[in-house]
C-alpha atoms as a PDB file:
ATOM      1  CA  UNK A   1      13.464 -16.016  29.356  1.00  0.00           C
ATOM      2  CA  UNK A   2      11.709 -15.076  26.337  1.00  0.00           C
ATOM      3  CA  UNK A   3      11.018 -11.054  26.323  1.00  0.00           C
ATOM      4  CA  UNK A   4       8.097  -9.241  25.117  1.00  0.00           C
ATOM      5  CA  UNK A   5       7.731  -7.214  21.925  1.00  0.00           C
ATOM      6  CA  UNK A   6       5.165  -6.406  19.329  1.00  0.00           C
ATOM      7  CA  UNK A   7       4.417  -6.035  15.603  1.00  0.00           C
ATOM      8  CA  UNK A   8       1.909  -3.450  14.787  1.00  0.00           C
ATOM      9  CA  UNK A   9       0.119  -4.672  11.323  1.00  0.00           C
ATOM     10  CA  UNK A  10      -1.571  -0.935  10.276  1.00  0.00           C
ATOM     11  CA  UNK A  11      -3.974   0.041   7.431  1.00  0.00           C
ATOM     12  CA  UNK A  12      -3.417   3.471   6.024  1.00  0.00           C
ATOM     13  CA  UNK A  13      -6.586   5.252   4.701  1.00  0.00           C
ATOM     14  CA  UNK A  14      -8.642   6.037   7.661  1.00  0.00           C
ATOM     15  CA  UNK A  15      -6.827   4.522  10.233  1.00  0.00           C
ATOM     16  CA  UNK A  16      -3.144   5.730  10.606  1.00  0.00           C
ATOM     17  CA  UNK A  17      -4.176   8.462   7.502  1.00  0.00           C
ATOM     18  CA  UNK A  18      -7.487  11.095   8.096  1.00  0.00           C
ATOM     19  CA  UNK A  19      -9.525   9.672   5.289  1.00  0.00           C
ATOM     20  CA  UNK A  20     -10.026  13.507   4.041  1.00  0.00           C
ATOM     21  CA  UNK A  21      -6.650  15.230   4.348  1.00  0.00           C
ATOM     22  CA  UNK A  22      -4.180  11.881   4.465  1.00  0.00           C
ATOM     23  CA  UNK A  23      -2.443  13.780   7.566  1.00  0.00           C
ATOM     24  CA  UNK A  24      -0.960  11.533  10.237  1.00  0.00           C
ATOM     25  CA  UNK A  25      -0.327  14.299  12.579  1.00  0.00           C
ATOM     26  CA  UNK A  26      -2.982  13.451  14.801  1.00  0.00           C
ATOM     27  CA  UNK A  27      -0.741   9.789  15.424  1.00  0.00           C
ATOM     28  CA  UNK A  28       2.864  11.438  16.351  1.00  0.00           C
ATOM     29  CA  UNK A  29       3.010  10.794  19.781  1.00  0.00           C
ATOM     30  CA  UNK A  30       2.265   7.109  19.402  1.00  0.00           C
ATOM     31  CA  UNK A  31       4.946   7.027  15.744  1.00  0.00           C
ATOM     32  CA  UNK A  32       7.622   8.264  18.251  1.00  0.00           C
ATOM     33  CA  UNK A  33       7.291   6.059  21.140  1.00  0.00           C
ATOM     34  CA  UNK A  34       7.191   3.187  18.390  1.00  0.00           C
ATOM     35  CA  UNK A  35      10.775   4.173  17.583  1.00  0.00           C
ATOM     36  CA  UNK A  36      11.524   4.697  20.639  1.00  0.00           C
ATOM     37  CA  UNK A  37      10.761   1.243  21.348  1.00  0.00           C
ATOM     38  CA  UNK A  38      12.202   0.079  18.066  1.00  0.00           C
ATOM     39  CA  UNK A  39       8.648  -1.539  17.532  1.00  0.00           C
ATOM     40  CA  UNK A  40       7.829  -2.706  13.665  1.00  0.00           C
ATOM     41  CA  UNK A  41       5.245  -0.511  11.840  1.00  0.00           C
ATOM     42  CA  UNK A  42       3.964  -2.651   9.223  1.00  0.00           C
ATOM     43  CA  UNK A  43       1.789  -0.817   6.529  1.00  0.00           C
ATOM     44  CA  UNK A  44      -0.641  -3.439   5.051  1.00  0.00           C
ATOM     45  CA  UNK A  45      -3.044  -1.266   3.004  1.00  0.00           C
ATOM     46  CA  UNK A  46      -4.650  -1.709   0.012  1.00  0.00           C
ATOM     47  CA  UNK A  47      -2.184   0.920  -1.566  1.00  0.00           C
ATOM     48  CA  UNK A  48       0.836   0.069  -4.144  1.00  0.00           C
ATOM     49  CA  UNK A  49       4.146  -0.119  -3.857  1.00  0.00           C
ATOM     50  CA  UNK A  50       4.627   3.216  -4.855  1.00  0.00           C
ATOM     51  CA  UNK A  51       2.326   4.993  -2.462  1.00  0.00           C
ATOM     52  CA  UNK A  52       3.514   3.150   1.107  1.00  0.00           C
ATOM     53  CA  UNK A  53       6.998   3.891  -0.442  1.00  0.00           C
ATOM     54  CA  UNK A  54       6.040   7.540  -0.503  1.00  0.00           C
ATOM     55  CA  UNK A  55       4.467   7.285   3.008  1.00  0.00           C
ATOM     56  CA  UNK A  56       6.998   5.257   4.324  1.00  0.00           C
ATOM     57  CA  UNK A  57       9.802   7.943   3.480  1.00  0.00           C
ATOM     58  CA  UNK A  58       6.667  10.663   4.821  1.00  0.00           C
ATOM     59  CA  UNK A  59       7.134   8.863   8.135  1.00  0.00           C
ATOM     60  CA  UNK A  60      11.108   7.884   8.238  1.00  0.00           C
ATOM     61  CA  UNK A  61       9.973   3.893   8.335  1.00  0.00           C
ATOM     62  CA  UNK A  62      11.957   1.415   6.906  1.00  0.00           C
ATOM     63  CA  UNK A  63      10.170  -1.857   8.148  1.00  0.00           C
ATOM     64  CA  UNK A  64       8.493  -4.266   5.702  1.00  0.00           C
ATOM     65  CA  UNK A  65       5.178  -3.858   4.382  1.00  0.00           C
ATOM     66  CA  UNK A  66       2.426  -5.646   2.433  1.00  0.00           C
ATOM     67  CA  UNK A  67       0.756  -4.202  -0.761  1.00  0.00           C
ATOM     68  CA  UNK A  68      -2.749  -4.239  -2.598  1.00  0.00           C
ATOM     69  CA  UNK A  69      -4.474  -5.955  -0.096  1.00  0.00           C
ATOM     70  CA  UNK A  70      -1.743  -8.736   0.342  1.00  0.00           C
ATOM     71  CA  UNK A  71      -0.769  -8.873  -2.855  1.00  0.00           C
ATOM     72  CA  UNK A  72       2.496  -9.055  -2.139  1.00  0.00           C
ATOM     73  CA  UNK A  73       4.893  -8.796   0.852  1.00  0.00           C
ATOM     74  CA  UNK A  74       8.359  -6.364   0.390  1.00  0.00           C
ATOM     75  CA  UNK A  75      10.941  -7.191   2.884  1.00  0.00           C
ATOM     76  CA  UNK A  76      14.034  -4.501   2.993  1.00  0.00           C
ATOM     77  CA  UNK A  77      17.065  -6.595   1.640  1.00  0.00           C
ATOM     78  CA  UNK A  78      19.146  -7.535   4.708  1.00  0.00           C
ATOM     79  CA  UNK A  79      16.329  -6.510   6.961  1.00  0.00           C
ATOM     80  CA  UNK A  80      17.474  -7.163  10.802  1.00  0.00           C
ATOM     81  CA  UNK A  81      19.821 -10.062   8.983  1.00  0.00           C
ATOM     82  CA  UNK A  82      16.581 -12.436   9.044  1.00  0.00           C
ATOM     83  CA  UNK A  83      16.384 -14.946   6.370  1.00  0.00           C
ATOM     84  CA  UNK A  84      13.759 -15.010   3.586  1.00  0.00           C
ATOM     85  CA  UNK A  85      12.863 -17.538   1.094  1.00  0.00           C
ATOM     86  CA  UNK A  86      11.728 -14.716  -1.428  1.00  0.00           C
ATOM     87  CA  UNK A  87       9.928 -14.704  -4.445  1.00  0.00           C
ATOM     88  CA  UNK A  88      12.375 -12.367  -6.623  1.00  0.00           C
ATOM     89  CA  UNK A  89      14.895  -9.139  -5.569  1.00  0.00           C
ATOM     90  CA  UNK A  90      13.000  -5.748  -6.786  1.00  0.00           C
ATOM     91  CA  UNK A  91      15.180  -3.070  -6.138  1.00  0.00           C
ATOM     92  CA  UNK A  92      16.279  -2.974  -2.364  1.00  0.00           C
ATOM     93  CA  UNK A  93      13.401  -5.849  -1.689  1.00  0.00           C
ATOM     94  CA  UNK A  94      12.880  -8.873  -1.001  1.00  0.00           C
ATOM     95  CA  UNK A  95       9.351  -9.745  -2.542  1.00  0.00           C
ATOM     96  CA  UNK A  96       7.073 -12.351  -1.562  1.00  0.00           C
ATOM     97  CA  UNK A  97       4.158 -12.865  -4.396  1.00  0.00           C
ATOM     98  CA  UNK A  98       0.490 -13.492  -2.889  1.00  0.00           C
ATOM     99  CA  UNK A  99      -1.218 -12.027  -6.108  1.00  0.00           C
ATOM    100  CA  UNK A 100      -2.800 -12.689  -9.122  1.00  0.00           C
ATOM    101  CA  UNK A 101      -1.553 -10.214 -11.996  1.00  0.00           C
ATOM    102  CA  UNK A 102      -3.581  -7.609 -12.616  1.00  0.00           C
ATOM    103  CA  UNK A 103      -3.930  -8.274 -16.125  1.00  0.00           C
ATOM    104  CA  UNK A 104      -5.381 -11.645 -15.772  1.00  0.00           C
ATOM    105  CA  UNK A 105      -7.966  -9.495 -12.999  1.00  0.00           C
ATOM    106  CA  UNK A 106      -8.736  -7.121 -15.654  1.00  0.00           C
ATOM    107  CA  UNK A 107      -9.326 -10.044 -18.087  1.00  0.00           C
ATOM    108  CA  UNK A 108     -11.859 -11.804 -15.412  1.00  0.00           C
ATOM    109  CA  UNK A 109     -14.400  -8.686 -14.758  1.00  0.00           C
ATOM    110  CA  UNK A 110     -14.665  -7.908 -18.441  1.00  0.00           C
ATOM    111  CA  UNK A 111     -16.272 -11.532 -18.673  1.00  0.00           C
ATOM    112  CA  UNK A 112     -18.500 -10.698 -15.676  1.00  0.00           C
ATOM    113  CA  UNK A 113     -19.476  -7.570 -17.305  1.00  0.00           C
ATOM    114  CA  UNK A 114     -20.832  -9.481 -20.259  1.00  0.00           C
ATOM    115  CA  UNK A 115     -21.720 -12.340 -18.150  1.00  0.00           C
ATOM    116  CA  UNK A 116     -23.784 -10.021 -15.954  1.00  0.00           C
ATOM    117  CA  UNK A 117     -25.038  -7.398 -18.097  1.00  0.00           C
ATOM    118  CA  UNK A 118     -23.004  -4.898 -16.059  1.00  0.00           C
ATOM    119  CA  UNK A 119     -20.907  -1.530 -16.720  1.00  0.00           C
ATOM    120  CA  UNK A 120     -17.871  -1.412 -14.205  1.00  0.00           C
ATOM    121  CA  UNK A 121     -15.481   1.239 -14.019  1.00  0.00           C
ATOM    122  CA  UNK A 122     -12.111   0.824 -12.350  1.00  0.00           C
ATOM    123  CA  UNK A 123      -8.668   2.086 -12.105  1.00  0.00           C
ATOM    124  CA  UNK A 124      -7.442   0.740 -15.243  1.00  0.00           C
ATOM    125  CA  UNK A 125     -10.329   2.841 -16.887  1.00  0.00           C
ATOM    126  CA  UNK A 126      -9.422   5.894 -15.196  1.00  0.00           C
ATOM    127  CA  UNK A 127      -6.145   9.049 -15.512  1.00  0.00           C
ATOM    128  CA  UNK A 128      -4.835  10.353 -12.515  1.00  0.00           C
ATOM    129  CA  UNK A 129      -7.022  13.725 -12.506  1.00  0.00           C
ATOM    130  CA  UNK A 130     -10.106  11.515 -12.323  1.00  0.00           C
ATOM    131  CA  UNK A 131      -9.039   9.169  -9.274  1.00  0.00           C
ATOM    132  CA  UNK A 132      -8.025  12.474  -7.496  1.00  0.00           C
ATOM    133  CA  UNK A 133     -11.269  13.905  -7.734  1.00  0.00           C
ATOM    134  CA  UNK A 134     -12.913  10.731  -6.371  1.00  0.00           C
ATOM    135  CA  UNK A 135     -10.129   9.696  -3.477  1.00  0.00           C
ATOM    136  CA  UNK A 136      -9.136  13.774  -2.744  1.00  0.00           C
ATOM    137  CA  UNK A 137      -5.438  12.665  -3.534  1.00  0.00           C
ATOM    138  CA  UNK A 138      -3.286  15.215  -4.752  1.00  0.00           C
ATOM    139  CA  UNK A 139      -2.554  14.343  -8.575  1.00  0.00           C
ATOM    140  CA  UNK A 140       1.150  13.170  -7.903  1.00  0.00           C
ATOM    141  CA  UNK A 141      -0.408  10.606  -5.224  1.00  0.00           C
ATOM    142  CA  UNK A 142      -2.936   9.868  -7.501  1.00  0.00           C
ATOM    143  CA  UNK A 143      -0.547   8.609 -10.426  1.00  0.00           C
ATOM    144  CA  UNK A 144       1.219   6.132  -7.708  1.00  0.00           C
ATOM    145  CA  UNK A 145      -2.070   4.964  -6.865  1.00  0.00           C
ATOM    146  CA  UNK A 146      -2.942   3.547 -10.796  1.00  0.00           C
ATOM    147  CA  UNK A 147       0.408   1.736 -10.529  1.00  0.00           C
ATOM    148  CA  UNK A 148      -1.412  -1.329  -9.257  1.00  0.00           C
ATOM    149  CA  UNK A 149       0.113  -5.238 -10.134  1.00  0.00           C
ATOM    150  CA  UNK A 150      -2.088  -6.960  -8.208  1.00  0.00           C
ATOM    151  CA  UNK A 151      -5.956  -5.813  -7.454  1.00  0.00           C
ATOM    152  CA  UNK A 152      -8.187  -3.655  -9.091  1.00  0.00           C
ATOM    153  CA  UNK A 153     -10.371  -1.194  -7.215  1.00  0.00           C
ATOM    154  CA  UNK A 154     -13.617  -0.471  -8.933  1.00  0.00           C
ATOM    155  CA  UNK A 155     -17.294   0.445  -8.914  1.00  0.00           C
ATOM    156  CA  UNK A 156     -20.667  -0.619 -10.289  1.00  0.00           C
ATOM    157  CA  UNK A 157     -21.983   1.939 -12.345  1.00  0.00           C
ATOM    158  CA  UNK A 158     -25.124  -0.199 -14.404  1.00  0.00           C
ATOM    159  CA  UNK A 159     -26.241  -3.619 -13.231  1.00  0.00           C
ATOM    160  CA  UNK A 160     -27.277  -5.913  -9.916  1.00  0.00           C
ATOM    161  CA  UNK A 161     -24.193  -5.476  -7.618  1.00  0.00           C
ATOM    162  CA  UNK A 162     -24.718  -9.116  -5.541  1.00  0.00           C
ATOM    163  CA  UNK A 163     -25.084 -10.673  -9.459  1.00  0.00           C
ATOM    164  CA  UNK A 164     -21.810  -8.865  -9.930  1.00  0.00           C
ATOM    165  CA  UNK A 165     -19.683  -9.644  -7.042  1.00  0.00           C
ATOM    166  CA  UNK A 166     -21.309 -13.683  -6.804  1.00  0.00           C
ATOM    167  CA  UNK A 167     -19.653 -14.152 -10.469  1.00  0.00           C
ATOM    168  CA  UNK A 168     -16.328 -12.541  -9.274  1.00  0.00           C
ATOM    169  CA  UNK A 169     -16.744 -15.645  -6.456  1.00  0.00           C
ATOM    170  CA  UNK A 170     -17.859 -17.561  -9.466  1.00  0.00           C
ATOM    171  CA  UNK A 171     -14.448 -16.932 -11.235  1.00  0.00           C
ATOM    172  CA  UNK A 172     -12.797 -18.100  -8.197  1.00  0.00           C
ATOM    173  CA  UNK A 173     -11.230 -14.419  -7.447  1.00  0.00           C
ATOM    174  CA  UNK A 174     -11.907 -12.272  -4.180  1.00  0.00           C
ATOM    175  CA  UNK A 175     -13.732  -9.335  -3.913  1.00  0.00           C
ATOM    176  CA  UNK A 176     -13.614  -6.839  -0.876  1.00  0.00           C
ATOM    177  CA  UNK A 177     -14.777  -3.501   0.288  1.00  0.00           C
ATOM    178  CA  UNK A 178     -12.369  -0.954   1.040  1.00  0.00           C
ATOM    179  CA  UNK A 179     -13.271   2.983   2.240  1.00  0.00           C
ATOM    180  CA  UNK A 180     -14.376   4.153  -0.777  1.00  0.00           C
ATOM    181  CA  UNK A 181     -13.869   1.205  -3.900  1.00  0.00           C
ATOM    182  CA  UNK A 182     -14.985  -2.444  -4.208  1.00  0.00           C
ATOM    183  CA  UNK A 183     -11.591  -3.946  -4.867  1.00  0.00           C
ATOM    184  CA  UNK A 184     -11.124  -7.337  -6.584  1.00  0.00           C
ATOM    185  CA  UNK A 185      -8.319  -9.492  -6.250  1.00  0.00           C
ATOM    186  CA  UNK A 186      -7.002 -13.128  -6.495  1.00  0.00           C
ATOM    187  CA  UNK A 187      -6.870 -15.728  -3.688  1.00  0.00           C
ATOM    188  CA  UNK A 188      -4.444 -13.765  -1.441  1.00  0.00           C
ATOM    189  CA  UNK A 189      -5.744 -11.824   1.535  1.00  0.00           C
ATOM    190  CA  UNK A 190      -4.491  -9.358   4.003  1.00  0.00           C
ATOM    191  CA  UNK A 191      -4.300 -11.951   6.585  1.00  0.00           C
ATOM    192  CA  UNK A 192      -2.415 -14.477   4.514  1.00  0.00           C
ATOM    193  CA  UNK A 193       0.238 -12.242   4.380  1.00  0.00           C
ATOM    194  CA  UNK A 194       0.314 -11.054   7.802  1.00  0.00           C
ATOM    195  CA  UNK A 195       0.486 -14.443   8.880  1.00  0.00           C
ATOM    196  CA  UNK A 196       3.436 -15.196   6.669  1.00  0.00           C
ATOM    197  CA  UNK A 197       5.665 -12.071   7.578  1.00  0.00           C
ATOM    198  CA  UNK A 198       4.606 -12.522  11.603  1.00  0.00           C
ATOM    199  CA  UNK A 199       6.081 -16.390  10.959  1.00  0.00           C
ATOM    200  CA  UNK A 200       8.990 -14.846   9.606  1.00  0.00           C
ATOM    201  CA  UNK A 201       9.792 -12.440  12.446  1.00  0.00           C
ATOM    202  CA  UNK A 202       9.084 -15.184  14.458  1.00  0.00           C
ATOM    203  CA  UNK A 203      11.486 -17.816  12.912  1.00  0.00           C
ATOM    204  CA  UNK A 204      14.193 -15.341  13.125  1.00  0.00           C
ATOM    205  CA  UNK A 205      13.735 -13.496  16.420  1.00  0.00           C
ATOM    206  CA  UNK A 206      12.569 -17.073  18.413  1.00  0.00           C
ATOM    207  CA  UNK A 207      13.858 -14.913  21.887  1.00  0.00           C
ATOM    208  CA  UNK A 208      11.153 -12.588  21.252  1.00  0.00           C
ATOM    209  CA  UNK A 209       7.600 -13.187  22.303  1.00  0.00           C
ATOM    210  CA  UNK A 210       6.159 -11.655  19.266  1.00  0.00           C
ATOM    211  CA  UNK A 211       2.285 -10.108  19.941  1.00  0.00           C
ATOM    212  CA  UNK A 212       0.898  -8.891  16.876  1.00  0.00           C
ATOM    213  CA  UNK A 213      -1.397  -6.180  16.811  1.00  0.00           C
ATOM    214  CA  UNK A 214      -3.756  -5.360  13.648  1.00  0.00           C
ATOM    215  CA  UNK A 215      -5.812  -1.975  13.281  1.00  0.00           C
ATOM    216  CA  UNK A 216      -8.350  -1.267  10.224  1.00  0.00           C
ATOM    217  CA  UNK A 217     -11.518   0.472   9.664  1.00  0.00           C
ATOM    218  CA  UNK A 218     -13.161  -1.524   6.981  1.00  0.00           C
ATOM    219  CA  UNK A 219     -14.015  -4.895   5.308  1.00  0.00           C
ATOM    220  CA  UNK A 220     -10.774  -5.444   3.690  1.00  0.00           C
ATOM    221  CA  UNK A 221      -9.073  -5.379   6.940  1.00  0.00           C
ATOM    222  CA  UNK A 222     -11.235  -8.426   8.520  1.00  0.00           C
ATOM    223  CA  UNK A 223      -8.689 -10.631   7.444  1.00  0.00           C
ATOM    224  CA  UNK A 224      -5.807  -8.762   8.780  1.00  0.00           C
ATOM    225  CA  UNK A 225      -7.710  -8.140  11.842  1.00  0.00           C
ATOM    226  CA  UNK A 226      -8.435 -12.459  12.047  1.00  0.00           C
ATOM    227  CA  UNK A 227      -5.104 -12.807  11.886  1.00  0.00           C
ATOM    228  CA  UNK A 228      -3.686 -11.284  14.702  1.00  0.00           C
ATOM    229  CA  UNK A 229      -3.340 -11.116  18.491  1.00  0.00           C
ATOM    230  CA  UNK A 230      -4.648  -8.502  19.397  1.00  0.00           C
ATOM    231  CA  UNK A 231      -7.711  -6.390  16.797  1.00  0.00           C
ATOM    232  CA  UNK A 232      -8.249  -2.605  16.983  1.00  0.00           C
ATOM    233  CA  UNK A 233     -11.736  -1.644  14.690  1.00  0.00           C
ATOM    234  CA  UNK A 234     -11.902   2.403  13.838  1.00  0.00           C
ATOM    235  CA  UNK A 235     -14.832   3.914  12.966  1.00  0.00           C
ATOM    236  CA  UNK A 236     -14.658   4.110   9.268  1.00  0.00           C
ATOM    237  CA  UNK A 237     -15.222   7.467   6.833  1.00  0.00           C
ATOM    238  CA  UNK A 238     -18.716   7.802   7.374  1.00  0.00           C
ATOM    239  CA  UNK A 239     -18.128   7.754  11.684  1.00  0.00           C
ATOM    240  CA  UNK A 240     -19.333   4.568  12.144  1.00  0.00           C
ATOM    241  CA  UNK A 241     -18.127   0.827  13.060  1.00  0.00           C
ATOM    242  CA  UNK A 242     -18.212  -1.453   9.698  1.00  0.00           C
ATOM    243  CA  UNK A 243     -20.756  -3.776  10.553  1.00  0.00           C
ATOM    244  CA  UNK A 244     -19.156  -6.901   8.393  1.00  0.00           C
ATOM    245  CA  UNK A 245     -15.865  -6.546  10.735  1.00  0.00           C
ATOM    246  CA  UNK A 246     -16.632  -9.222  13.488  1.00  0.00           C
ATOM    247  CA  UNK A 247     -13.468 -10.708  15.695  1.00  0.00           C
ATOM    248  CA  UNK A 248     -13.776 -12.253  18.686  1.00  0.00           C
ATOM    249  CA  UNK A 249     -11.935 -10.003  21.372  1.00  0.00           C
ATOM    250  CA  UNK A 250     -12.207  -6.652  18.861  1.00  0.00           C
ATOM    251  CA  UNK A 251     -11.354  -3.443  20.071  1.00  0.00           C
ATOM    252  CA  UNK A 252     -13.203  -0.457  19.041  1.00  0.00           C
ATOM    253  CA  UNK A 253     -11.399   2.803  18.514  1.00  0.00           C
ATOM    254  CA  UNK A 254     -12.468   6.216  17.001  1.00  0.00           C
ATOM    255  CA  UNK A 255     -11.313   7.228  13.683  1.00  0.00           C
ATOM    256  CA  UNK A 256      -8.425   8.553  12.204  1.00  0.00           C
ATOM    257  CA  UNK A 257      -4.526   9.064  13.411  1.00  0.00           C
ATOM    258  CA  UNK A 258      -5.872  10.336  17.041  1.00  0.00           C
ATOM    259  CA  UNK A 259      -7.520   7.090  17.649  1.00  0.00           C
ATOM    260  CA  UNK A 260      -4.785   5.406  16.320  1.00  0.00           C
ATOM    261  CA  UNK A 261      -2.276   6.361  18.319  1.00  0.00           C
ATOM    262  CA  UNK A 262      -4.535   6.047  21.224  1.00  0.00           C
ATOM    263  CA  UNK A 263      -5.012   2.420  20.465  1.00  0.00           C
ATOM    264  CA  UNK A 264      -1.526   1.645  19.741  1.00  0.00           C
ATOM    265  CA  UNK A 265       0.025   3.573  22.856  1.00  0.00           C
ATOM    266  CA  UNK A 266      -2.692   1.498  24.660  1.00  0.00           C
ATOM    267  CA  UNK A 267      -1.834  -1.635  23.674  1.00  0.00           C
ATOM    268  CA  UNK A 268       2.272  -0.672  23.222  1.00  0.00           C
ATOM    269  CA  UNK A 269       2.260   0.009  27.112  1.00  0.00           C
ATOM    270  CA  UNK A 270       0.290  -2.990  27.996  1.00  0.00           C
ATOM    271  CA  UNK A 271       2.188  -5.846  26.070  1.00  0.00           C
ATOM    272  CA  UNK A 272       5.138  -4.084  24.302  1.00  0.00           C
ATOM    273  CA  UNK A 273       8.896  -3.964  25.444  1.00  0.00           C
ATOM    274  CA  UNK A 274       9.073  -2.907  28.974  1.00  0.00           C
ATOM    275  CA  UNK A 275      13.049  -1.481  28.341  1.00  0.00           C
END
């Protein structure tokens, strides 16, 4: 007889992370019992590598996680000995590409700039000083966050936004809304890869009744939030429920790591490991 357990698929900013101080203290009650319970913590954020590395040692996890708004999935060589049909070995990961490069993204809204008579500033266009002042970062965090591969978080500074984001669609990229950026990226998804590492859990665990759980506060994280068995909305930075997320079954949560861990503890004690 199959037994139960669950994977909890978490955004960062907002959610598990105060959107003004990036504390998770507020969520320590509900990290513990997840180790207590050895349930996976997946961080699927649209940070890079190198930031959910830095959280992930922050918060003593060592599960998988996905990157850049699915841009790519990095599986811990060896990882609970499941096997992985991998894109490449980086380090101590397996990695599974979703992406498009960044530099081919980069490429693509120039031509909609001239295409739409626009001025767009991203990442690529700004140091680390500047994207602290507009995230609230520290600097250090900052510099991991411009060390993107495979999205490019922006905003419109001259020109018709929907003209702008239709000929992103036009290009036959993605565009998506995050807390505080508009954030374009290739044909991958959060969901896509959620789906992908929740198959792979479930291919190699097949005594486990797997129940994936999802929690985001904003537009990127519809897909996630499609994708799984169970969807937790928070209210985003400005206290309020993002009006484009819309899954049947959502569950609505307030913001930050104390509504968090109240959601997850929630939903941990109702279909998690009963051991």
């Amino acid at each position: 007889m199959s037994k139960n357990s669950c994977i909890i698929f978490s955004d960062l900013d907002g959610t598990l992370l105060c959107c003004d101080t990036y504390s998770f203290e507020g969520a320590t009650p509900a990290l513990e019992f997840l180790r207590k319970k050895n349930v996976p913590l997946v961080f699927c954020s649209s940070k890079t590598k190198a930031e959910i590395m830095h959280y992930r040692k922050k918060l003593n996890n060592y599960h998988p996680f996905i990157s850049e708004n699915g841009g790519a999935i990095f599986i811990p060589v060896g990882y609970k000995g499941f096997e992985v049909d991998y894109t490449r070995v980086e380090g101590d990961y397996w990695v599974i590409e979703l992406g498009t490069r960044r530099e081919v993204l980069l490429k693509a809204l120039k031509s909609v700039c001239a295409r739409t008579v626009s001025k767009i500033r991203g990442f690529s266009d700004m140091n680390a000083e500047e994207v602290a002042r507009l995230t609230g970062l520290p600097q250090e965090e900052a510099r991991l966050a411009l060390e993107r591969h495979y999205s490019e978080p922006f905003f419109i500074m001259e020109g018709a936004p929907r003209a702008v984001l239709r000929e992103i669609e036009n290009m036959g990229l993605q565009w998506t809304g995050g807390g505080r950026f508009l954030h374009v990226i290739g044909r991958s998804d959060k969901g896509r890869a959620v789906r992908l590492l929740s198959d792979i859990y479930k291919n190699n665990a097949r005594d486990i009744n797997w129940i994936t759980i999802g929690c985001g506060d904003s537009l990127n994280d519809l897909p996630m939030l499609k994708a799984v068995d169970k969807a937790v909305l928070l209210k985003n930075l400005r206290g309020v429920y993002d009006p484009g997320v819309r899954v049947p079954g959502l569950l609505y949560e307030e913001n930050g790591p104390v509504g968090w861990g109240e959601a997850v503890l929630r939903l941990i004690q109702q279909y998690g490991p009963t051991d």
